[in-house]
N, C-alpha and C. Protein backbone atom coordinates (compact mmCIF):
# COMPACT_ATOMS: atom_id res chain seq x y z
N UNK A 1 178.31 179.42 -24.94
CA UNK A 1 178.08 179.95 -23.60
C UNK A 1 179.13 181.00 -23.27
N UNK A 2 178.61 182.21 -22.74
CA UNK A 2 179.67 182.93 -22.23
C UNK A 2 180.65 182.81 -21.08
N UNK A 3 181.82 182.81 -21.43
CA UNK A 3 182.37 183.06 -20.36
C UNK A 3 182.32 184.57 -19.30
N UNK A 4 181.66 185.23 -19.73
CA UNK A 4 181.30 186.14 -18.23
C UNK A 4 180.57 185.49 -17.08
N UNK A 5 181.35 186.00 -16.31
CA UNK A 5 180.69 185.56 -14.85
C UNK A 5 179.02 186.22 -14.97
N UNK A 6 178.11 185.74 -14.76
CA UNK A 6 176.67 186.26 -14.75
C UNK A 6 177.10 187.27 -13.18
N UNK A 7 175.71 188.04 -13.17
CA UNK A 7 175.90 189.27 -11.90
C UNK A 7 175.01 188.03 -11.00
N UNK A 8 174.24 187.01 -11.02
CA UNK A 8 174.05 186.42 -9.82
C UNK A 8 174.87 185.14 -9.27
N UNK A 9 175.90 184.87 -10.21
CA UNK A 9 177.34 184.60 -9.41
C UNK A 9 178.14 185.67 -9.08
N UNK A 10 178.17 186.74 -9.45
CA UNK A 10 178.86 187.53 -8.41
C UNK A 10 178.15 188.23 -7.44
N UNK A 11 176.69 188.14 -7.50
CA UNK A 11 176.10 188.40 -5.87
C UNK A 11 176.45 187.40 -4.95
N UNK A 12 176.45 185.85 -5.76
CA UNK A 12 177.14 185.14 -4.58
C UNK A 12 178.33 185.14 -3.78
N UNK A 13 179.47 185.51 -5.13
CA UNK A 13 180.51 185.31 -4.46
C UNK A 13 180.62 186.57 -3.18
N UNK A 14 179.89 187.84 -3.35
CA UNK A 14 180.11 189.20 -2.72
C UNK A 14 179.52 188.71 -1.11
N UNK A 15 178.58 187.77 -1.44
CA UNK A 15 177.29 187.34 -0.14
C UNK A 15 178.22 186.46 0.80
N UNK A 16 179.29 185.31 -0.11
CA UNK A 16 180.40 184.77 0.63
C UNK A 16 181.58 185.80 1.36
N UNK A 17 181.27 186.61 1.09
CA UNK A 17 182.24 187.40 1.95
C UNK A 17 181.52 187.44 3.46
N UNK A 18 180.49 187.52 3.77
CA UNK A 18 179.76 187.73 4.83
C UNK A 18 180.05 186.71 6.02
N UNK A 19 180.32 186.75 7.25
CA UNK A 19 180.76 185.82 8.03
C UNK A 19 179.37 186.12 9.06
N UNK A 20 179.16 185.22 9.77
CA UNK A 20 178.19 185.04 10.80
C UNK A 20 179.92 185.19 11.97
N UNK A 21 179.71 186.05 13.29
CA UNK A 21 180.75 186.58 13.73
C UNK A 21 180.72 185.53 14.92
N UNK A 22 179.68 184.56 15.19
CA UNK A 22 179.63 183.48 16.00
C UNK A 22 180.49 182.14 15.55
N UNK A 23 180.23 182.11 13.82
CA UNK A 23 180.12 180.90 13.26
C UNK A 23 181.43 180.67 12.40
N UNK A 24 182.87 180.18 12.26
CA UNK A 24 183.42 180.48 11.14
C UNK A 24 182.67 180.09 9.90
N UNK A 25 181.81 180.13 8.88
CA UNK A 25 181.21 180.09 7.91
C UNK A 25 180.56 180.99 7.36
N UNK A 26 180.40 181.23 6.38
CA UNK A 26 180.07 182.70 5.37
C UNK A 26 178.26 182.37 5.59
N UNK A 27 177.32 183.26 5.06
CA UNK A 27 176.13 182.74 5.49
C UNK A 27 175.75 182.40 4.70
N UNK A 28 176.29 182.56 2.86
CA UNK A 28 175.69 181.92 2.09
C UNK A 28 176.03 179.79 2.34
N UNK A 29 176.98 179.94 2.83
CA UNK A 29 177.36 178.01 3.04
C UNK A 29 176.32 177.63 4.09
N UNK A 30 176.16 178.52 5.00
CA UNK A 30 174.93 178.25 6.16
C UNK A 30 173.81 178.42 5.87
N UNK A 31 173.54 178.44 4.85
CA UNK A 31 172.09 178.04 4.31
C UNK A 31 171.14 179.61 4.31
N UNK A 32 171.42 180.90 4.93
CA UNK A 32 170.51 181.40 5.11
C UNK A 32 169.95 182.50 4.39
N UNK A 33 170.55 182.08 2.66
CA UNK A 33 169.84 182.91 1.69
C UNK A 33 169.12 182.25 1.15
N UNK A 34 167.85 182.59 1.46
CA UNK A 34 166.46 181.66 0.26
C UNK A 34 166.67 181.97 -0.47
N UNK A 35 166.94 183.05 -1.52
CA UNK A 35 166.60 183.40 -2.99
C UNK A 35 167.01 185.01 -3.37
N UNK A 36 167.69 184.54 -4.40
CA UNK A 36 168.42 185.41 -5.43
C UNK A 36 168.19 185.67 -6.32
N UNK A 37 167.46 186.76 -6.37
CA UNK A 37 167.04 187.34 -8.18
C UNK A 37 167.68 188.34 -8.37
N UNK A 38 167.95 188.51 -9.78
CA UNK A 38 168.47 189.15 -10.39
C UNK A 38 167.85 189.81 -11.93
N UNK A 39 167.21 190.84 -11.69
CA UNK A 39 166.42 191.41 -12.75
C UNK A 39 167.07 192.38 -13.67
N UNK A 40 167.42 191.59 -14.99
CA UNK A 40 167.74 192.81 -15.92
C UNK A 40 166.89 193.82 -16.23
N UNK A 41 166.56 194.60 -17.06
CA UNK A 41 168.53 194.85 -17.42
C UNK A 41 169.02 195.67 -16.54
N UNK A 42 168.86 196.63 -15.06
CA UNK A 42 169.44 196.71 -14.64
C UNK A 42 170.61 196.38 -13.71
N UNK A 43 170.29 195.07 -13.93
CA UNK A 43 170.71 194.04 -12.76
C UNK A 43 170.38 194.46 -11.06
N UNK A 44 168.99 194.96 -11.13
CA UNK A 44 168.13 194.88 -9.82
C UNK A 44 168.72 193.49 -9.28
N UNK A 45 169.08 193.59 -8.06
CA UNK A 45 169.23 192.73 -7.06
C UNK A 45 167.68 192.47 -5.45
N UNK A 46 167.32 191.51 -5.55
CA UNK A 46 166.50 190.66 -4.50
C UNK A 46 167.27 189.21 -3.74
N UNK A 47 167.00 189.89 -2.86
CA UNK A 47 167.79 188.58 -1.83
C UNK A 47 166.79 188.91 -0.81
N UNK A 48 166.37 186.88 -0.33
CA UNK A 48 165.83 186.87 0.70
C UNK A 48 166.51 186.14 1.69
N UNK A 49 166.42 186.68 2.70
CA UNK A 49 167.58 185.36 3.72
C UNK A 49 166.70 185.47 5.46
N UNK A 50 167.72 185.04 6.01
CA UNK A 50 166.90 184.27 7.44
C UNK A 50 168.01 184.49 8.19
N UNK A 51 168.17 184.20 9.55
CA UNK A 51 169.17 184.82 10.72
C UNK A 51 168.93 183.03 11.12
N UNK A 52 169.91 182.96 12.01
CA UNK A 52 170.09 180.92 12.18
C UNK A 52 168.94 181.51 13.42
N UNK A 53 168.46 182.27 14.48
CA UNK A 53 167.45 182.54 15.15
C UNK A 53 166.87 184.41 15.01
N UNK A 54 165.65 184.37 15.07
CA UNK A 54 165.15 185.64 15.67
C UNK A 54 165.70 186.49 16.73
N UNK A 55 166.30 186.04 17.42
CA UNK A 55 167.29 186.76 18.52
C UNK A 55 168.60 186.49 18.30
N UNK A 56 169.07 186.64 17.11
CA UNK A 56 170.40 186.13 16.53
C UNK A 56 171.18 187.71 17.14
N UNK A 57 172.41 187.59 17.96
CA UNK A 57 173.12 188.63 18.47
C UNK A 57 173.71 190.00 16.82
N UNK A 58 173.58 188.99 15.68
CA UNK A 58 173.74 189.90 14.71
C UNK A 58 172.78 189.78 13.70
N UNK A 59 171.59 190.31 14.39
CA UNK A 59 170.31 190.68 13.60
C UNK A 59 170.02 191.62 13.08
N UNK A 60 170.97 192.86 13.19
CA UNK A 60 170.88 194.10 12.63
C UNK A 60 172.12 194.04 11.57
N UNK A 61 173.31 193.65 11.59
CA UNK A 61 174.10 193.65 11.22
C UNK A 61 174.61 192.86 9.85
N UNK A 62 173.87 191.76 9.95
CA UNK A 62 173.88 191.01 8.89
C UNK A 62 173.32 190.86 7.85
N UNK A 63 172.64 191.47 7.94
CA UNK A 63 171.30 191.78 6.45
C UNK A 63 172.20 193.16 6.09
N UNK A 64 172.75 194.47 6.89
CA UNK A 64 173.35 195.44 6.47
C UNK A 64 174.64 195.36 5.71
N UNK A 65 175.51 194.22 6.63
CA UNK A 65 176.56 193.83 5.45
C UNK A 65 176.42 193.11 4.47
N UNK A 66 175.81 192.33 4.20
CA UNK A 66 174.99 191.67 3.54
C UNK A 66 174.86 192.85 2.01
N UNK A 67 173.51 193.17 2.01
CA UNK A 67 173.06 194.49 1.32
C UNK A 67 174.32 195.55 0.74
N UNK A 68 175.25 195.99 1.80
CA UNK A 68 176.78 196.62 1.44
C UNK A 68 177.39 195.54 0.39
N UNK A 69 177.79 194.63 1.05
CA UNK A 69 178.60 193.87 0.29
C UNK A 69 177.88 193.45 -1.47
N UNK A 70 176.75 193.33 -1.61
CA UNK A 70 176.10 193.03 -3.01
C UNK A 70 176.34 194.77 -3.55
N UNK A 71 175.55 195.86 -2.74
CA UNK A 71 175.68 196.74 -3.80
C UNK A 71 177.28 197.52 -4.05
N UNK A 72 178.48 197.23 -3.45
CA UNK A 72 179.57 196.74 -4.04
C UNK A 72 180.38 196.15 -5.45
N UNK A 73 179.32 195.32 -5.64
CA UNK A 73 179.58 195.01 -6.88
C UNK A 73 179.18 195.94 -8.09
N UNK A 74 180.26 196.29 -9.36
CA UNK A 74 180.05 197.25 -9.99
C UNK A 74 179.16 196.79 -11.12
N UNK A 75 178.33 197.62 -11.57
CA UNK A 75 177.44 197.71 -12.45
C UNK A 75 176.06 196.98 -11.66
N UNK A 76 175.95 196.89 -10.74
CA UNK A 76 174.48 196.51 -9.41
C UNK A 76 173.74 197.65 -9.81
N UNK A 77 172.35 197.31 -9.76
CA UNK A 77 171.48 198.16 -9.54
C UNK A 77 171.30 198.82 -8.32
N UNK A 78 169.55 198.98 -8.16
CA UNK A 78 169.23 198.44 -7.38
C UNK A 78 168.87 197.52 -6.18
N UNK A 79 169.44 197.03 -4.57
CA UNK A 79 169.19 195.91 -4.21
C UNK A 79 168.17 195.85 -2.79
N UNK A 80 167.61 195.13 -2.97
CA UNK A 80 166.52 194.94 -1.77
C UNK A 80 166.57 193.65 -0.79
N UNK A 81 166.77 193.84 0.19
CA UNK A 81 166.75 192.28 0.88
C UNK A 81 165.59 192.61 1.71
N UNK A 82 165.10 191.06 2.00
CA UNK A 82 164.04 191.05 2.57
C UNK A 82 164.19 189.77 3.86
N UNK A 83 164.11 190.24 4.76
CA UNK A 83 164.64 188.97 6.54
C UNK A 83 163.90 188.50 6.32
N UNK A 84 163.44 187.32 6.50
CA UNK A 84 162.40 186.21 6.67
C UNK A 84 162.36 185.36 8.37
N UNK A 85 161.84 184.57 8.69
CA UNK A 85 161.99 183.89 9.41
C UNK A 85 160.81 182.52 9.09
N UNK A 86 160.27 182.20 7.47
CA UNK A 86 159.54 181.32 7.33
C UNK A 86 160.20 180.85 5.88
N UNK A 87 160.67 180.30 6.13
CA UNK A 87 160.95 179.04 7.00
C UNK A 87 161.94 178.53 7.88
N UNK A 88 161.63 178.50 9.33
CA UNK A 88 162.48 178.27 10.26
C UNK A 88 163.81 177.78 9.57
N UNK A 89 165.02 178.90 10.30
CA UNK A 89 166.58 178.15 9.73
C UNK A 89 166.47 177.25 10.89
N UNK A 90 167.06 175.62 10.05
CA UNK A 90 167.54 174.70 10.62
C UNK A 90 169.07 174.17 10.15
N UNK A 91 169.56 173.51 10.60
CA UNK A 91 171.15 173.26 10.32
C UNK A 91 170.74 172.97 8.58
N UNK A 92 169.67 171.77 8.82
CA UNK A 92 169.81 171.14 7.18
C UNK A 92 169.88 171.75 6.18
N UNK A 93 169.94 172.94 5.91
CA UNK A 93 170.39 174.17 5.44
C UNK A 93 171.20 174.44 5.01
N UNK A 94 172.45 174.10 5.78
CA UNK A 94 173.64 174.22 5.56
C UNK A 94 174.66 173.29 4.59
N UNK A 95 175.00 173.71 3.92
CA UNK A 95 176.12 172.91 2.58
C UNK A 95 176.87 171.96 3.41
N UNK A 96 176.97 170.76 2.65
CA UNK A 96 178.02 169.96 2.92
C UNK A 96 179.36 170.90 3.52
N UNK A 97 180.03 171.72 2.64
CA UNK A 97 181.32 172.19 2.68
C UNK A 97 180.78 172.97 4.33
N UNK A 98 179.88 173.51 4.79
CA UNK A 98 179.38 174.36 6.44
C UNK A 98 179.71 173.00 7.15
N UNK A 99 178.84 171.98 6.64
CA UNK A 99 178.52 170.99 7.93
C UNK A 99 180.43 170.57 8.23
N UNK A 100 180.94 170.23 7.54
CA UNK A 100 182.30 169.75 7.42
C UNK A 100 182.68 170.60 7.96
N UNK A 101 183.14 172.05 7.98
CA UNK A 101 183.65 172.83 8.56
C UNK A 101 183.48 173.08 10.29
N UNK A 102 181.88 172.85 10.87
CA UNK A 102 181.65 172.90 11.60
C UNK A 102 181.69 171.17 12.33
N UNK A 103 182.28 170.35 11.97
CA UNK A 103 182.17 169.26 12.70
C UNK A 103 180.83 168.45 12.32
N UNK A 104 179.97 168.83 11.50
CA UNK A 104 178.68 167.84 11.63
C UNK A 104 178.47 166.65 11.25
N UNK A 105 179.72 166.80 10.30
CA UNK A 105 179.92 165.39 9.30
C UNK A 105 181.06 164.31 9.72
């Protein structure tokens, strides 16, 4: 097995940079990336994610840093995100290490 980091652990780690500016928690721990592809060989990037509501105060903002922060990473393709809102974000979503942070546990 290689030890290189694969490019869809380092879309994650780039996606953990992202803070929800309400929430101390990154949004990948808050549950609100459905899905991460990663298509060679350019290493095309797809990310789908969700806002914790539709009237989330950083609904413009967070899919943009988001998107910045992945195509950041060097040797990225292409990247496309796509907002969702199906399936409703609910807390249960959120990682052990979110809920702990936020008191849930």
């Amino acid at each position: 097995m290689s030890e290189e980091i694969s490019m869809r652990d380092r879309v994650i780690t780039a996606i953990k940079t992202v803070f929800d500016p309400e929430i101390p928690v990154d949004i990948y721990e808050l549950g609100l990336i459905y899905e991460i592809t990663v298509y060679p060989p350019n290493d095309n990037v797809f990310v789908q994610m969700t806002l914790t509501s539709p009237n989330c105060p950083s609904a413009e903002a967070l899919p943009s840093e988001t998107k910045a922060a992945i195509e950041a990473i060097p040797g990225v393709g292409e990247v496309t995100l796509d907002l969702t809102f199906e399936p409703p974000y609910h807390q249960d979503m959120m990682s052990e290490a979110a809920k702990l942070e936020l008191g849930f546990l």
